[in-house]
Structure formats: structure tokens, C-alpha cells
N, C-alpha and C. Protein backbone atom coordinates (compact mmCIF):
# COMPACT_ATOMS: atom_id res chain seq x y z
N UNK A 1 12.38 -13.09 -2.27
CA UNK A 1 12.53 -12.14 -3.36
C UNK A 1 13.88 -11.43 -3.25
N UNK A 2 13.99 -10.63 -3.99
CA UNK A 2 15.52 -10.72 -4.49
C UNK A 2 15.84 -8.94 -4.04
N UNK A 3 14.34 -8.09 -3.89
CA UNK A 3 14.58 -7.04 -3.66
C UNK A 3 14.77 -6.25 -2.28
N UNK A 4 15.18 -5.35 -2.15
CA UNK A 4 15.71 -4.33 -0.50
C UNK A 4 14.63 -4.20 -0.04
N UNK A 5 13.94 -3.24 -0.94
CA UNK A 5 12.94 -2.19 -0.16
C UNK A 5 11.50 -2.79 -0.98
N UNK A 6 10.33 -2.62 -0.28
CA UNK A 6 9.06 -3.15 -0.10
C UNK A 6 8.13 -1.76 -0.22
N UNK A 7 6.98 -1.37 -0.91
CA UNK A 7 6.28 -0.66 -1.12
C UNK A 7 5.17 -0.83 -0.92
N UNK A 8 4.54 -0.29 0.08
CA UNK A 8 3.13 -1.33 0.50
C UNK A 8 2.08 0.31 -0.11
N UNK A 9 0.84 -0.05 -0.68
CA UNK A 9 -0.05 0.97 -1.26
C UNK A 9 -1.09 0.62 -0.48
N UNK A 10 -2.41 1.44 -0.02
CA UNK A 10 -3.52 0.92 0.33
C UNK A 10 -4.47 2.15 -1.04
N UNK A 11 -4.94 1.53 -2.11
CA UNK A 11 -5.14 2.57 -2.01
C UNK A 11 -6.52 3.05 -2.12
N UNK A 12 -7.05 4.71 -2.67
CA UNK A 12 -8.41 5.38 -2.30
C UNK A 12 -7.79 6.60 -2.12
N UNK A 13 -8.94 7.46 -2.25
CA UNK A 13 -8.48 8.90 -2.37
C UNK A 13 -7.10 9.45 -1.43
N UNK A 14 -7.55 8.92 0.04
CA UNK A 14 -6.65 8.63 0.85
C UNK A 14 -5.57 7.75 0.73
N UNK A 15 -4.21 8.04 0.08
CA UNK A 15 -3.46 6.80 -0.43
C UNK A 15 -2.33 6.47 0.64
N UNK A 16 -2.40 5.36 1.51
CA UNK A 16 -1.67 5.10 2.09
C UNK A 16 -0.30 4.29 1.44
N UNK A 17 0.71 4.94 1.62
CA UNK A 17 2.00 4.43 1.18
C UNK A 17 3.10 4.33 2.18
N UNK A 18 3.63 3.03 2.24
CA UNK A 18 4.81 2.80 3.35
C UNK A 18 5.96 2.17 2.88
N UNK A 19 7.13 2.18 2.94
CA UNK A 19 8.48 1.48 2.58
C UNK A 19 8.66 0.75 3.57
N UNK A 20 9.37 -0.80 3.63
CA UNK A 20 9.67 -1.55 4.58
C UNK A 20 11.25 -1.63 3.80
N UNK A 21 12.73 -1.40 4.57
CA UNK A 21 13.61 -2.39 4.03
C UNK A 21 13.95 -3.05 4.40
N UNK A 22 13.92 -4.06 3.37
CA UNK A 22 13.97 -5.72 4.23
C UNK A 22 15.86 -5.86 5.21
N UNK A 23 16.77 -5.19 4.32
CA UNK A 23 17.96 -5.22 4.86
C UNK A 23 18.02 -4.74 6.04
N UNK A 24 17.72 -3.47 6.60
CA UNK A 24 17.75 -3.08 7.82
C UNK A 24 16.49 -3.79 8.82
N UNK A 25 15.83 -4.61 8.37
CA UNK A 25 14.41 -4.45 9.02
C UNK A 25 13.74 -3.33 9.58
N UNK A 26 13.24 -2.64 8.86
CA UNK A 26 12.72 -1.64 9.40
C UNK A 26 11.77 -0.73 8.46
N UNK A 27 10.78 0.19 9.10
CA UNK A 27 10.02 1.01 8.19
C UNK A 27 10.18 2.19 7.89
N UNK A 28 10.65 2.34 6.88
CA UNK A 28 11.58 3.60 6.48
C UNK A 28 10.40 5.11 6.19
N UNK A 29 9.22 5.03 6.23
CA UNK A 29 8.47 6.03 6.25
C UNK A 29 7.09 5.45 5.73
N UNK A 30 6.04 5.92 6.75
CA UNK A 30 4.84 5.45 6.65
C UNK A 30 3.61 6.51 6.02
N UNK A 31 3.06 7.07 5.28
CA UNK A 31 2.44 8.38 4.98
C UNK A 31 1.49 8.23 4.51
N UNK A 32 0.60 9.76 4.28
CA UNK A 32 -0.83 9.35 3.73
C UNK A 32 -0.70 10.59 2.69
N UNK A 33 -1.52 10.12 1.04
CA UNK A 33 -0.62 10.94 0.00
C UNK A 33 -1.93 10.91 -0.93
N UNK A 34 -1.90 11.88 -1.43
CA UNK A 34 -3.42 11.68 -3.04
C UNK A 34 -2.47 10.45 -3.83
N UNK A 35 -3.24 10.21 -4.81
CA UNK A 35 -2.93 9.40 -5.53
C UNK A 35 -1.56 9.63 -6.54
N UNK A 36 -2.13 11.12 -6.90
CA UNK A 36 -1.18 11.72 -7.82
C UNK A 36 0.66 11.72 -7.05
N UNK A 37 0.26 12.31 -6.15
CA UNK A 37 1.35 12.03 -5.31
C UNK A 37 2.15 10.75 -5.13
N UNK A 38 1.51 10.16 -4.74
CA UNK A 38 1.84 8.62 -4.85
C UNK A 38 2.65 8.26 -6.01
N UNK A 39 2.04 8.41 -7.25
CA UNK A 39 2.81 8.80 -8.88
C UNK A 39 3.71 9.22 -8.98
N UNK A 40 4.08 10.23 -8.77
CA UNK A 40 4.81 10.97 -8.45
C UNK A 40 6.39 10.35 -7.74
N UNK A 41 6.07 9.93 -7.07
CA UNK A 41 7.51 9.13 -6.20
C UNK A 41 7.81 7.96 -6.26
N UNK A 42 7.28 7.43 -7.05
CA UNK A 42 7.14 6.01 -8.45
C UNK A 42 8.25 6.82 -9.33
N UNK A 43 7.57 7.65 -9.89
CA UNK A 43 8.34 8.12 -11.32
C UNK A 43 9.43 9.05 -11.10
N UNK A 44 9.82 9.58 -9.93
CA UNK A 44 11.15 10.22 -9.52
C UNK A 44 11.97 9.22 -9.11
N UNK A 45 11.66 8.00 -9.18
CA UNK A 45 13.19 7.46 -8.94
C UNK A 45 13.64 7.01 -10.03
N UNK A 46 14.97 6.15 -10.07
CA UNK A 46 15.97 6.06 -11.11
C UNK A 46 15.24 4.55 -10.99
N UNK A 47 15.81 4.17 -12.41
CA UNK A 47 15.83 2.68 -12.70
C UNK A 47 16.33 1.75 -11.84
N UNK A 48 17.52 2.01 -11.53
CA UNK A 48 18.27 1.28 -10.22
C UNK A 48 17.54 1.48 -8.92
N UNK A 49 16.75 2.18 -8.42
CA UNK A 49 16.29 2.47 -7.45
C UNK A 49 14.57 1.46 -7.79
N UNK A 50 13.72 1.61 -8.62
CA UNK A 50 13.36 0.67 -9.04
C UNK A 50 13.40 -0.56 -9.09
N UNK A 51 14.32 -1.20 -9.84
CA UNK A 51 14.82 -2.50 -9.86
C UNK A 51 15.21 -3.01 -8.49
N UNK A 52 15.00 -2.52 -7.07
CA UNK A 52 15.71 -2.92 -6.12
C UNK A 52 14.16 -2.83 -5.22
N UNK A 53 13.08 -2.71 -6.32
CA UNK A 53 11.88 -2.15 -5.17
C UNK A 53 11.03 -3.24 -5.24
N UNK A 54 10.08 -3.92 -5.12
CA UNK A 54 8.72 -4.45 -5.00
C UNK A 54 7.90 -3.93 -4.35
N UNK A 55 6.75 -3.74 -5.18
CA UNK A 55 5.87 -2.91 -4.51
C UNK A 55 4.66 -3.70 -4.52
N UNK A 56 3.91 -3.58 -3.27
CA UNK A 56 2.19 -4.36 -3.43
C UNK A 56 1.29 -3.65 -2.68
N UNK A 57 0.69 -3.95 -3.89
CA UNK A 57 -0.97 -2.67 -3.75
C UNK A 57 -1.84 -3.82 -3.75
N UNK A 58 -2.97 -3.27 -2.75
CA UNK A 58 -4.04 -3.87 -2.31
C UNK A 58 -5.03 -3.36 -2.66
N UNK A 59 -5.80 -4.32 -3.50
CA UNK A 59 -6.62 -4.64 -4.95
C UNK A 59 -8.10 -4.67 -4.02
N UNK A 60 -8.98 -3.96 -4.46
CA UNK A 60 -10.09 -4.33 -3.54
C UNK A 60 -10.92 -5.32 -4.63
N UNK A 61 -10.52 -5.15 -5.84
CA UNK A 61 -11.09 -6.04 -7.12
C UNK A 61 -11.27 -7.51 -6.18
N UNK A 62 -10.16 -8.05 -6.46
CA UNK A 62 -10.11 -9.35 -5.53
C UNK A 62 -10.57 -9.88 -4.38
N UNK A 63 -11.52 -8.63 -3.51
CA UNK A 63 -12.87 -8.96 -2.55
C UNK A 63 -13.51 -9.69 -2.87
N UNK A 64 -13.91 -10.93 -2.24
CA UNK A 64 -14.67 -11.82 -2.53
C UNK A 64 -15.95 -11.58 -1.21
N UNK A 65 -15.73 -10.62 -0.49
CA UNK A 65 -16.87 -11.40 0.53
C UNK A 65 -17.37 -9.29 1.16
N UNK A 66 -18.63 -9.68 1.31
CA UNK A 66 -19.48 -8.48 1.65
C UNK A 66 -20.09 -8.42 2.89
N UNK A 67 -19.90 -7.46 3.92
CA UNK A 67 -20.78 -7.63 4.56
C UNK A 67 -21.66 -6.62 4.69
N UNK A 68 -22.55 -6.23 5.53
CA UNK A 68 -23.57 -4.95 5.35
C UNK A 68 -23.35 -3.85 5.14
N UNK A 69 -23.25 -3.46 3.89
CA UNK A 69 -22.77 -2.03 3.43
C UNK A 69 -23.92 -1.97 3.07
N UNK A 70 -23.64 -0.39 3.43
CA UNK A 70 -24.87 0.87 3.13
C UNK A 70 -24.39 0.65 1.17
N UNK A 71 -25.20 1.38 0.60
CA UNK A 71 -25.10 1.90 -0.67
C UNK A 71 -23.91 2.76 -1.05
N UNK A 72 -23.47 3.91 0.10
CA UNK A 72 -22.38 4.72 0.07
C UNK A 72 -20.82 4.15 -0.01
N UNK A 73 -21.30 3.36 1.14
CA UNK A 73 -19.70 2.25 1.02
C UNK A 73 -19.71 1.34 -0.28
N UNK A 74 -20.94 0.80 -0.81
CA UNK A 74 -20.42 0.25 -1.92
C UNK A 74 -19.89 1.20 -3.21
N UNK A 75 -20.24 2.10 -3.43
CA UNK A 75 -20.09 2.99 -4.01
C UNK A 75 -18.25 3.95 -3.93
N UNK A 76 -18.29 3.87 -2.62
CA UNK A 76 -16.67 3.92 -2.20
C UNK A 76 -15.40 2.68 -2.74
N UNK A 77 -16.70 1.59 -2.47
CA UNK A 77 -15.73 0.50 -3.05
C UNK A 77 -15.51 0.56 -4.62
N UNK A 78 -16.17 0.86 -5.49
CA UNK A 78 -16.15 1.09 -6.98
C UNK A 78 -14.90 1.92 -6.98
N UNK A 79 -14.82 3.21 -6.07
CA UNK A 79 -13.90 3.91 -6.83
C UNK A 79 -12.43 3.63 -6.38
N UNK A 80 -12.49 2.80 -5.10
CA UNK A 80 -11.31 1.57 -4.93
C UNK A 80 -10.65 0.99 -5.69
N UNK A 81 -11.80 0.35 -6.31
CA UNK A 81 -11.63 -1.07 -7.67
C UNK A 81 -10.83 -0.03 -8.83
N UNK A 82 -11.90 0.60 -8.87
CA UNK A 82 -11.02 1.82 -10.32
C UNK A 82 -9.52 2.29 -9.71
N UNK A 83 -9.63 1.99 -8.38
CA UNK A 83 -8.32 2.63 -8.11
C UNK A 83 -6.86 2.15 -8.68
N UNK A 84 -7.25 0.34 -8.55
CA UNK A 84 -6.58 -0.51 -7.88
C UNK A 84 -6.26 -0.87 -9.77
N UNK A 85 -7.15 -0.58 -10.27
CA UNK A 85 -6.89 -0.79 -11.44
C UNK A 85 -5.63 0.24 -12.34
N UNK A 86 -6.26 1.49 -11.69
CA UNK A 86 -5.12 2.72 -11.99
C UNK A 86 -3.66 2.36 -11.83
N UNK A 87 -3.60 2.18 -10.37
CA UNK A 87 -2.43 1.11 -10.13
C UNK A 87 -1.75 0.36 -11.22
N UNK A 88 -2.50 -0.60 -11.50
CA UNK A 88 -1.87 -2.00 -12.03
C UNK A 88 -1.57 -1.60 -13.07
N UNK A 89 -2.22 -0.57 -13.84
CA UNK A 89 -2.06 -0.03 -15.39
C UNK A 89 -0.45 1.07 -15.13
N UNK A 90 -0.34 1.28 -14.29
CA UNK A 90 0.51 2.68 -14.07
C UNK A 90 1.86 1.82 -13.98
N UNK A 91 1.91 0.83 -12.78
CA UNK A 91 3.36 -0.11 -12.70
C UNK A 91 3.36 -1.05 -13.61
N UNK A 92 2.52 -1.06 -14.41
CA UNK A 92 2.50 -2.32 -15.63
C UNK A 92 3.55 -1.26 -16.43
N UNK A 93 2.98 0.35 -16.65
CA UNK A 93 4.40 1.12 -17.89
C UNK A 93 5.17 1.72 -17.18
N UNK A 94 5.46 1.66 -16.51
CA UNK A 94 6.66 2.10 -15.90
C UNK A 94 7.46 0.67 -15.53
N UNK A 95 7.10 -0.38 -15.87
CA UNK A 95 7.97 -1.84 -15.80
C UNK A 95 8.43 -2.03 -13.89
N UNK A 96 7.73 -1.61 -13.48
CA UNK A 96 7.97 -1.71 -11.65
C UNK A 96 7.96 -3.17 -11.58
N UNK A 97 8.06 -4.23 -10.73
CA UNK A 97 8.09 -5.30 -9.96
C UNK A 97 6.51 -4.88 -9.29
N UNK A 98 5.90 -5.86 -9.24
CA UNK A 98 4.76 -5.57 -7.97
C UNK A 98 3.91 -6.65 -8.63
N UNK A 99 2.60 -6.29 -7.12
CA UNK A 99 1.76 -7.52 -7.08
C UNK A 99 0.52 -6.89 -6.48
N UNK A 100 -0.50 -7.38 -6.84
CA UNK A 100 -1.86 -6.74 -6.41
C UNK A 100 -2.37 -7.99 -5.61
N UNK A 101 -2.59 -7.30 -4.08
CA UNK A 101 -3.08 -8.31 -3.21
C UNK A 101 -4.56 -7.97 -2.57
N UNK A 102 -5.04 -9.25 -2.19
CA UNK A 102 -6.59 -9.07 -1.68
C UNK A 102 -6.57 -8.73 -0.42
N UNK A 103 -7.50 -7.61 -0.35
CA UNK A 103 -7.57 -7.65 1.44
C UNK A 103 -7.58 -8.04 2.25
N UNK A 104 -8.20 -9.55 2.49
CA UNK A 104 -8.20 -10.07 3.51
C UNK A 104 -7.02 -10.78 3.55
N UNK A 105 -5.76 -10.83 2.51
CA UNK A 105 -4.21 -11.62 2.96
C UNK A 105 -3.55 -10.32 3.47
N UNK A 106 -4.51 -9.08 3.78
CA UNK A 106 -3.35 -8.32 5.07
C UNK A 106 -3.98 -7.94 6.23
N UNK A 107 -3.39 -7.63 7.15
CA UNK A 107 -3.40 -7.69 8.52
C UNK A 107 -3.57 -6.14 8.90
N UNK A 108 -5.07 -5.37 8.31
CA UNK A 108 -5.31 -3.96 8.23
C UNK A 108 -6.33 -3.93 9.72
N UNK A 109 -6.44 -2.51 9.51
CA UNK A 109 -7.31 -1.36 10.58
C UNK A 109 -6.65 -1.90 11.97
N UNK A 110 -5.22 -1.77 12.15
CA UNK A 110 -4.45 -1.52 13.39
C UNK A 110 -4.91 -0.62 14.11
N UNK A 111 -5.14 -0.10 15.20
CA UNK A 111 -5.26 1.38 15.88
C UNK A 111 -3.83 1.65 16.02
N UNK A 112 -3.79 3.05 16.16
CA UNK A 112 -2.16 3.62 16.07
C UNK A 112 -1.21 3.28 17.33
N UNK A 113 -1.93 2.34 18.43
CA UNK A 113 -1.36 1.99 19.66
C UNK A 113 -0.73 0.23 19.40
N UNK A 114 -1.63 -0.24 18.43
CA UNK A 114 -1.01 -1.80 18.58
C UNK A 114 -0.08 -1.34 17.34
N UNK A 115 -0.51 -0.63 16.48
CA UNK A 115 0.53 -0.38 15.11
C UNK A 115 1.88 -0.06 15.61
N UNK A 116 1.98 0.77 16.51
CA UNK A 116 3.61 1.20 17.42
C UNK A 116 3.64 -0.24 17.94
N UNK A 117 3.00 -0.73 19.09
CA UNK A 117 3.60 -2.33 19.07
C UNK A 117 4.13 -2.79 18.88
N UNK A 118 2.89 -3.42 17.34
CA UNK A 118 4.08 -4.19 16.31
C UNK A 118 4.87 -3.78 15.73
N UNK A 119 5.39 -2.60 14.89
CA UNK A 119 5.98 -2.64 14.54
C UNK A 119 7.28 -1.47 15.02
N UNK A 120 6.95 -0.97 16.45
CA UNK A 120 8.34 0.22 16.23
C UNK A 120 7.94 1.39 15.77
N UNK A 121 7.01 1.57 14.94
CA UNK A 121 6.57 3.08 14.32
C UNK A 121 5.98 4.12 15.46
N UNK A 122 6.68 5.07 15.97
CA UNK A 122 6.37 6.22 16.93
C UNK A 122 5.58 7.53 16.02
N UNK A 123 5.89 7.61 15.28
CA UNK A 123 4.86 9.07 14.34
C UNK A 123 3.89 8.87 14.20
N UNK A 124 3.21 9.95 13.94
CA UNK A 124 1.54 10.04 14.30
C UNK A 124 1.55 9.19 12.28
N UNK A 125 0.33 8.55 12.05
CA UNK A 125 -0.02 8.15 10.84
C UNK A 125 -1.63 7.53 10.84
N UNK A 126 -1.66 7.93 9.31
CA UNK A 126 -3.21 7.39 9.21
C UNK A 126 -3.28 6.04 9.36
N UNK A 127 -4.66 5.66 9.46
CA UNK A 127 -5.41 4.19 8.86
C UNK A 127 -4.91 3.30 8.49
N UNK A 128 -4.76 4.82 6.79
CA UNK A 128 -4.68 4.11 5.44
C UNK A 128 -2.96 4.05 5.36
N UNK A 129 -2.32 4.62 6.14
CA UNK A 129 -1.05 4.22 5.86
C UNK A 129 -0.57 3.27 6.97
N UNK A 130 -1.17 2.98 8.09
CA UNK A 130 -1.01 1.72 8.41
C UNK A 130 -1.26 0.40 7.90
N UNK A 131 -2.33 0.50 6.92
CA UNK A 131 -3.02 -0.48 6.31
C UNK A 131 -1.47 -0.85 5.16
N UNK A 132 -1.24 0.46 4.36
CA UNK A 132 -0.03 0.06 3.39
C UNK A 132 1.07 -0.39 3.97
N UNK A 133 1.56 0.10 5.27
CA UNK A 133 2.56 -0.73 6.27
C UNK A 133 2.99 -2.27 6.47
N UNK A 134 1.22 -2.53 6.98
CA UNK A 134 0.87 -4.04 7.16
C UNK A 134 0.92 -4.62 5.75
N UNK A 135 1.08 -4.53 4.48
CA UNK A 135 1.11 -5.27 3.48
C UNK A 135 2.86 -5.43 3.38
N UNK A 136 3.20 -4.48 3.53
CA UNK A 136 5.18 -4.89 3.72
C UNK A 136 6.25 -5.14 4.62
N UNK A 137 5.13 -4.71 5.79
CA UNK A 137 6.07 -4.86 7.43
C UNK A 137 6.30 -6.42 7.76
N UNK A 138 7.69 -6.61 7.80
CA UNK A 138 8.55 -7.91 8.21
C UNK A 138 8.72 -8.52 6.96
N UNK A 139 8.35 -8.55 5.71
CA UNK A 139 8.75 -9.16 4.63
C UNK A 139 10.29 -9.73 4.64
């Protein structure tokens, strides 16, 4: 792909968001953000800053496989799906680059000891923003 910087989303109330740039190799900030927030730093950048981004959010829609969830977790998962949908509708008008990926093509629930590991990241970070990490780290 043709772009710098990589935008990895996990998302859920808890919205994990991470930048990878591919030029430097490296992860330019890993964080955990509401959704709105998240929005928010989508729509403060410039067009040019944009055009240089790809971003991929991880779609829980595209789950194909279940295993023993309580009622609560499925219920968590609905408001995922609605999430993931929010997403796709939001970078569809704002003309972003991006791609909605299935969970199981990323390499999530690191603990924060193999996450420094692999990738170099020393700051304390959530889960869910490791999870958005692993969708753009090494691209």
C-alpha cells in the first residue's frame, strides 16, 4: 500500500486506537479513547494527512465462530457489531482509505509483557489498545 501511517481501531465502548508508521517502523502512540474521541482525531486532520493514512478497524460483524458465551457477552457483542458498523458508515463520509477486518486475522489479547516484546512499546496501555496495535504493527 501506498500509505505512511496505519490506524489500527479495536473497537467498543473502550476504543482502542494505535498508529503504526510504516516509514520509521515504529508505533507512534498506542491509547484507549470513547468512541467519540476516536471521531474526533479522524476529523481534525487535514486531507493530506488523511490521504497518507489507512486505517483498519476490526469488525466483530465478520465473526464467524462462537464459543461459550454467557448471554452478557453476547449482548456485548451486538453493541460491537453496531460499533463496527458506526465505523464503516463514519470513514465511508469522511472518504478515509480503510478496511474492516475479522478478528481472528489479528493477533489480539497480548498481555502488556509479550506486547513490549514484540513490539518495543514501554507505556503502560490497555487490552483494547493493544488489540488496535496488533492490527497495524509491522505492516
Amino acid at each position: 500500500m501506498k500509505h505512511r501511517y496505519y490506524l489500527g481501531i479495536d473497537t467498543g465502548v473502550n476504543t482502542g486506537v494505535a498508529m503504526w508508521d510504516k516509514k520509521d517502523r515504529r508505533l507512534k502512540f498506542v491509547e484507549t479513547m470513547p468512541i467519540h474521541k476516536a471521531m474526533v482525531l479522524l476529523m481534525n486532520m487535514t486531507d493530506e494527512d488523511l490521504a497518507d493514512l489507512h486505517i483498519r478497524v476490526e469488525d466483530a460483524r465478520k465473526r464467524k465462530w462462537f464459543g461459550n458465551s454467557g448471554k452478557e457477552k453476547l449482548q456485548g457483542a451486538g453493541s460491537v457489531k453496531r460499533d463496527a458498523k458506526i465505523w464503516e458508515d463514519f470513514l465511508t463520509d469522511i472518504g478515509a482509505s480503510f478496511e474492516m477486518v475479522a478478528p481472528k486475522q489479528n493477533k489480539t489479547k497480548l498481555d502488556a509483557d509479550d506486547f513490549k516484546k514484540l513490539t518495543g512499546w514501554k507505556e503502560r496501555c490497555s487490552s483494547h489498545a493493544r488489540d488496535a496495535a496488533m492490527l497495524v504493527f509491522g505492516i
